[in-house]
Protein backbone atom coordinates (compact mmCIF):
# COMPACT_ATOMS: atom_id res chain seq x y z
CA UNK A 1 -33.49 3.34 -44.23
CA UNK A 2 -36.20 3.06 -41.25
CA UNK A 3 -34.64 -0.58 -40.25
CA UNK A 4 -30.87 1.29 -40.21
CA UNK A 5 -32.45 3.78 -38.36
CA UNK A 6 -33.61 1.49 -35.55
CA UNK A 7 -30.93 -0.59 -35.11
CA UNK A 8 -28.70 2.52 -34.88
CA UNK A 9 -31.33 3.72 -32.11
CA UNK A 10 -31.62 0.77 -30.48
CA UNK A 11 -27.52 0.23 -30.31
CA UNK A 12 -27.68 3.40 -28.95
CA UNK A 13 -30.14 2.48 -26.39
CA UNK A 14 -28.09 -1.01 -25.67
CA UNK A 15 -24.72 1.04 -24.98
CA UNK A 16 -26.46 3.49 -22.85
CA UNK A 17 -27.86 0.96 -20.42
CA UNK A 18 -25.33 -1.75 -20.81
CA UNK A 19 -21.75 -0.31 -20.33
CA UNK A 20 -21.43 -0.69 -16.57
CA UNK A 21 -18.50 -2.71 -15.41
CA UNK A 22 -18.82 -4.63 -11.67
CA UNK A 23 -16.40 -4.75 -9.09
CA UNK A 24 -16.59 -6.49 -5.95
CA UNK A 25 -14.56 -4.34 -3.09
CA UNK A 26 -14.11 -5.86 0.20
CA UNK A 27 -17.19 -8.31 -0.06
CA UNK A 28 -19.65 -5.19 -2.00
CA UNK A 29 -20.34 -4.82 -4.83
CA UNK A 30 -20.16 -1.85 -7.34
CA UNK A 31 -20.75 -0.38 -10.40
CA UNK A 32 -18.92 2.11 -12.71
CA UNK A 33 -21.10 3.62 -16.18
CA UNK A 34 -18.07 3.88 -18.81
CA UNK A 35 -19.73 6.33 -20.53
CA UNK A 36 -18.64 8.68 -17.70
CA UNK A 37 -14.97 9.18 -18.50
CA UNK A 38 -12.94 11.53 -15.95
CA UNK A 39 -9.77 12.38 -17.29
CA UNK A 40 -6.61 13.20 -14.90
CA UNK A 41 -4.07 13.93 -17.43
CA UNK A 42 -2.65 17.15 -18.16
CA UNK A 43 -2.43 17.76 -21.83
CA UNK A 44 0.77 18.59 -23.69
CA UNK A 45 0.10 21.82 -25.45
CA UNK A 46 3.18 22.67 -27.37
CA UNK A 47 2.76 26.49 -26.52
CA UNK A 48 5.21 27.16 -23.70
CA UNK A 49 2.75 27.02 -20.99
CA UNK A 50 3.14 23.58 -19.89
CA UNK A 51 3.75 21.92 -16.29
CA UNK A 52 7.43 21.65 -16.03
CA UNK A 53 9.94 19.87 -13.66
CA UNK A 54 13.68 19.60 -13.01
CA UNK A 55 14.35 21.61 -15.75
CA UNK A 56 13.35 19.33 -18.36
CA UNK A 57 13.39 21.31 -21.87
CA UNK A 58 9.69 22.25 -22.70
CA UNK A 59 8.15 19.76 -25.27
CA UNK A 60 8.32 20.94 -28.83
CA UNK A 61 6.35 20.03 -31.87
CA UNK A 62 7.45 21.27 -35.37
CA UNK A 63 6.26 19.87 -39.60
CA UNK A 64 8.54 18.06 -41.17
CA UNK A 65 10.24 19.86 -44.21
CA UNK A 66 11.77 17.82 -47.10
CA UNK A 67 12.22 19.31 -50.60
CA UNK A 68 9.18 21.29 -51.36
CA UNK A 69 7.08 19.28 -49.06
CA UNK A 70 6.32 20.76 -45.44
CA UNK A 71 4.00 18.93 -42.93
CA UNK A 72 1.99 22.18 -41.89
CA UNK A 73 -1.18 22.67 -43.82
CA UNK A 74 -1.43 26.24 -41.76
CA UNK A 75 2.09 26.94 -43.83
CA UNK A 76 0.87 25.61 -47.00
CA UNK A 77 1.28 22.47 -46.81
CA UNK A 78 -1.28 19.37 -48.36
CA UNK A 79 -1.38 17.37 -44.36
CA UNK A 80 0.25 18.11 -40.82
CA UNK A 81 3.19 15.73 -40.40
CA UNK A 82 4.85 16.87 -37.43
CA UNK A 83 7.42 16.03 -35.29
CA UNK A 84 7.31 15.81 -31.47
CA UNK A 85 9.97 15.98 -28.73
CA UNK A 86 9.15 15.71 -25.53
CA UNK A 87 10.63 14.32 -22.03
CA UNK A 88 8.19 12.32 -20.95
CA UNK A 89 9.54 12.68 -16.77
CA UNK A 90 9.61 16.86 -17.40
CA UNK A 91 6.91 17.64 -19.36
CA UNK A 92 3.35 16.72 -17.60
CA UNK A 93 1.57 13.32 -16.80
CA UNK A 94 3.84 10.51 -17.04
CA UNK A 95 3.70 7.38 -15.52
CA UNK A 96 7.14 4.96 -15.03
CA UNK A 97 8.32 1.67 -14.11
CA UNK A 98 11.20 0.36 -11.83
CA UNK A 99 13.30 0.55 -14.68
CA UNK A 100 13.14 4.65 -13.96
CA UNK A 101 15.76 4.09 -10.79
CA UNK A 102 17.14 0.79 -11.51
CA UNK A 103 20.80 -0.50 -13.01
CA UNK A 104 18.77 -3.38 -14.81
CA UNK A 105 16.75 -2.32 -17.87
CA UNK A 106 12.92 -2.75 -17.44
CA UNK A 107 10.55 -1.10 -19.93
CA UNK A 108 7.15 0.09 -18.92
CA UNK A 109 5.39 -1.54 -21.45
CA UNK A 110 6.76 -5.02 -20.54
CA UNK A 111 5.91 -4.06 -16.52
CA UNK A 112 2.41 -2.80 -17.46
CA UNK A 113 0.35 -5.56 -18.70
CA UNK A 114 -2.90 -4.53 -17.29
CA UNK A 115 -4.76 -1.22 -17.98
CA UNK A 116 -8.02 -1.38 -15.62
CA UNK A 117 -7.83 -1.20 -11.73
CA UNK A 118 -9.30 -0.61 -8.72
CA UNK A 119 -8.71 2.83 -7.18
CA UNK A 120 -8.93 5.19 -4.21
CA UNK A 121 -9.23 9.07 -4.50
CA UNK A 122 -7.89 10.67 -1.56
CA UNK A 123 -7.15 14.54 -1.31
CA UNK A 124 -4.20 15.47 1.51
CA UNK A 125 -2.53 18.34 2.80
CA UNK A 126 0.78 17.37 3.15
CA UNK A 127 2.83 17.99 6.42
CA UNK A 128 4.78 20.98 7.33
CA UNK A 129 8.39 19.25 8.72
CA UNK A 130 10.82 20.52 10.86
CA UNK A 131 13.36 21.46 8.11
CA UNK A 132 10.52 23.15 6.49
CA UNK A 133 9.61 20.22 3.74
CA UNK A 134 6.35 19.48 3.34
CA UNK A 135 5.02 15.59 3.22
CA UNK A 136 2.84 13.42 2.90
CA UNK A 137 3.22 11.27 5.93
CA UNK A 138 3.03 7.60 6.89
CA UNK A 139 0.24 8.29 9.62
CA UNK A 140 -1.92 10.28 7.35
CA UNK A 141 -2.44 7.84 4.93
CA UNK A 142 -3.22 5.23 7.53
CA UNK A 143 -5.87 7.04 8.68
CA UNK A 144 -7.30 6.33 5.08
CA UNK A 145 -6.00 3.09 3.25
CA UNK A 146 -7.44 0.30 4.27
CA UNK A 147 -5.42 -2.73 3.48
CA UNK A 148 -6.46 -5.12 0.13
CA UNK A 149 -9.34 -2.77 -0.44
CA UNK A 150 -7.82 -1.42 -3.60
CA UNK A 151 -5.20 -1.48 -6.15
CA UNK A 152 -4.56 2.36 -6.81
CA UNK A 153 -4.09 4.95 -4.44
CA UNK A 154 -4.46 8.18 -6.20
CA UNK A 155 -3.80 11.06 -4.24
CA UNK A 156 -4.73 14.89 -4.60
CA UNK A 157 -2.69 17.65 -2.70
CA UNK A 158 -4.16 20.18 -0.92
CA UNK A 159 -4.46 23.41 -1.59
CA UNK A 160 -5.96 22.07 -5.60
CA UNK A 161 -6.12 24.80 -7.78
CA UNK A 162 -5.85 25.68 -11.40
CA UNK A 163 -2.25 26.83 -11.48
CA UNK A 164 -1.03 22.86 -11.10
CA UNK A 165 -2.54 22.95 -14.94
CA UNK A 166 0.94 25.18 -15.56
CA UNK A 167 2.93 25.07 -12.90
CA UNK A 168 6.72 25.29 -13.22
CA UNK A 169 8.01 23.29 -10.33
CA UNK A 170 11.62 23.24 -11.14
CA UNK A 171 14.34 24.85 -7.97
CA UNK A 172 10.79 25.37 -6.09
CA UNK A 173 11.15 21.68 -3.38
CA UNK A 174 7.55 20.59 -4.11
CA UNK A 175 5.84 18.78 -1.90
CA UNK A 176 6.84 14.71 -1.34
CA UNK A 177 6.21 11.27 0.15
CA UNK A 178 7.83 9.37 2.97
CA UNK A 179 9.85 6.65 2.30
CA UNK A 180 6.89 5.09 5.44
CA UNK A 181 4.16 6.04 3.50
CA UNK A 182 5.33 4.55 0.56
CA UNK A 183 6.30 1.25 2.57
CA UNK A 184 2.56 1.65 4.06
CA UNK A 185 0.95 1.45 0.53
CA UNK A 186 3.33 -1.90 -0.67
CA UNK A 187 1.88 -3.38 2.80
CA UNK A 188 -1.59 -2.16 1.75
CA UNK A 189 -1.01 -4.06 -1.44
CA UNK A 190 -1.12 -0.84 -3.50
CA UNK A 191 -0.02 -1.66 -6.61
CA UNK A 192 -0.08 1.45 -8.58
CA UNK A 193 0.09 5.01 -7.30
CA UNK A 194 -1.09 8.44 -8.93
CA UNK A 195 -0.20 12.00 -7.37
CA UNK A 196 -0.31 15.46 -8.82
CA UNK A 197 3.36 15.81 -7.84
CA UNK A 198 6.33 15.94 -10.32
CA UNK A 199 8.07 13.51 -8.11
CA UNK A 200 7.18 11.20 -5.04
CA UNK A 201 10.63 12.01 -4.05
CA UNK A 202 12.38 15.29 -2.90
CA UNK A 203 13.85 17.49 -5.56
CA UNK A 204 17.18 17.34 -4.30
CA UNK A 205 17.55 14.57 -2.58
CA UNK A 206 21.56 13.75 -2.76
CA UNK A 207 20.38 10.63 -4.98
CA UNK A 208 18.48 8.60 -2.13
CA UNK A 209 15.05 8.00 -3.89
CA UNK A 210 13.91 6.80 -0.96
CA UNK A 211 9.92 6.48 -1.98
CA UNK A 212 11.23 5.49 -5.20
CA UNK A 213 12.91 2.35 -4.06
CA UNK A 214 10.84 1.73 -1.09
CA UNK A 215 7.41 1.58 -3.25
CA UNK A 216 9.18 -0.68 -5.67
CA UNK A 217 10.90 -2.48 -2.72
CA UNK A 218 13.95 -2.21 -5.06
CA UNK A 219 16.89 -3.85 -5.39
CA UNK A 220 16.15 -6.82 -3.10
CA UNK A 221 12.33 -7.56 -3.56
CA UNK A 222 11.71 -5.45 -6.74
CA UNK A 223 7.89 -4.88 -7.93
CA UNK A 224 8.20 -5.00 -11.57
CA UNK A 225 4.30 -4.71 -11.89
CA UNK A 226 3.99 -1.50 -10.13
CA UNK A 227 3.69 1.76 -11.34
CA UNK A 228 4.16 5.94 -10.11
CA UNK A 229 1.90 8.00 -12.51
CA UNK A 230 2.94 11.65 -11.33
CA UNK A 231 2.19 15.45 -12.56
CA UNK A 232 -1.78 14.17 -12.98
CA UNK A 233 -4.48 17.26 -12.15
CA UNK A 234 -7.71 15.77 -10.60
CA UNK A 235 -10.37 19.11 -10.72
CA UNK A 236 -11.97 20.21 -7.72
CA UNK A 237 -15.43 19.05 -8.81
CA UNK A 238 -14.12 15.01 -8.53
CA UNK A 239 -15.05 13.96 -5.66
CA UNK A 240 -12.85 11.37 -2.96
CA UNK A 241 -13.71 8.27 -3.08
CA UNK A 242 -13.96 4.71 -5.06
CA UNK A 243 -12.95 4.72 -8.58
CA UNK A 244 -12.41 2.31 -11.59
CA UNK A 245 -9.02 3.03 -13.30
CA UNK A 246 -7.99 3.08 -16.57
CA UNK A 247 -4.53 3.54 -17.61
CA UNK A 248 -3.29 4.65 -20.76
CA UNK A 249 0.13 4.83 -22.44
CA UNK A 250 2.43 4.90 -25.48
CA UNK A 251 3.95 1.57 -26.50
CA UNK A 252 7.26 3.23 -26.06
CA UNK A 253 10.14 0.90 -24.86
CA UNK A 254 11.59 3.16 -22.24
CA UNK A 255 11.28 3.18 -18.57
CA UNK A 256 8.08 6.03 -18.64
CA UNK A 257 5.86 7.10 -21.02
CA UNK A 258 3.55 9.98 -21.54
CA UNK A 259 0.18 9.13 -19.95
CA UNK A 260 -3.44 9.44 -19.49
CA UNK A 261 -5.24 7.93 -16.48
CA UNK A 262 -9.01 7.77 -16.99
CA UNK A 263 -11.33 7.55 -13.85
CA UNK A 264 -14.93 6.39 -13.70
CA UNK A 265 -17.10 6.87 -10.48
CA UNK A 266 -18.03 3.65 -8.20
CA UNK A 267 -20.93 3.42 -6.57
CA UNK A 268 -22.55 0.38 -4.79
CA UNK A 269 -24.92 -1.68 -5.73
């Protein structure tokens, strides 16, 4: 019993001290404890109070029934065994591939073959424009990224409060990126990009998908390894700043998948 005891104690101890991944950014090095998880997702809650968009049918969740079996053990029944529907571009944090625009069929799980990354945090207000949209421009985000530094951009908009959590965004033109910012970050050699927006593109947009194709650099030069991860909710108390990335998602093969991006603080060494 006492030599289970210390080996569980010292394990313990080991963990503790020992899970710290290295990166080296720009020439500097820096560390990351993975014991510090941040999570960016917005959970699916099944209650009606979920983050909608484009008038995507809320997500649904409901025990199977069969015979005298039912899949609810709060209606009696022996385990839960439920069924889920859900659109994974309407109903919160989702991240896609190419294949979400293009003619060709590309699944995110072939496109995504790596889960950890390099990452910038950047919170924006995004740009009042003349016809009244509001975006996130080309000359703020050069103020920021600095080229091959990183291979996420993950980007918070300004104001950040708690109704993003629930926010129906559908007929409301939310906020959106220019086709040059997008451009900016593929010339940055950002590979991956996060935002707490249900689109990078306008709501109504006659089609163009102008971020869309320019951040994939679609149809001519398309960027099959890159990824949009949109509707995430980064809380006030994260900081900006360097992060190590984890990405999470279903091994679904469709073009998106429900998603939950993981962020652990960098600091230098």
């Amino acid at each position: 019993m006492w030599k289970d005891y210390f080996y569980e104690k010292n394990l313990t101890e080991l963990l503790t001290t020992t899970m710290q991944a290295q990166l080296n950014i720009l020439g500097k090095k820096h560390h990351a404890s993975l014991l510090e998880p941040l999570d960016i997702s917005l959970a699916v809650r099944f209650d009606g109070s979920d983050p909608n968009c484009f008038y995507a049918p809320l997500p649904e969740v409901s025990p199977v029934v069969a015979g005298n079996f039912i899949g609810s053990i709060s209606a009696g029944g022996l385990v839960n065994f439920k069924t889920v529907t859900i659109n994974p571009h309407g109903n919160g944090t989702h991240t896609e591939c190419v294949g979400h625009i293009a003619k060709e069929m590309y699944n995110l799980s072939d496109c995504l073959k790596r889960f950890i990354f390099s990452g910038r945090l950047i919170s924006i207000y995004p740009q009042r424009m003349d016809n009244g949209d509001r975006c996130i421009t080309k000359d703020q985000l050069a103020a920021i990224i600095r080229p091959g530094e990183v291979e996420a951009i993950i980007l918070r908009t300004m104001p950040n409060d708690a109704s993003k959590i629930c926010r129906q965004y559908s007929g409301t033109n939310p906020p959106y990126l220019e086709e040059a910012a997008a451009q900016l970050m593929v010339d940055c050699g950002i590979n991956h990009l996060l935002l707490d927006l249900p689109s990078v593109d306008k709501e109504q947009d006659e089609g163009q998908l102008l971020a869309h194709k320019a951040f994939w650099q679609y149809p001519f030069d398309t960027r099959k390894h890159a990824t949009i991860t949109e509707m995430i909710y980064i809380s006030p108390q994260i900081d900006d700043g360097l992060y190590l990335l984890q990405m999470q998602i279903t091994s679904f093969v469709l073009d998106a998948s429900p998603s939950k991006p993981v962020l652990y603080k960098l600091t230098k060494v």
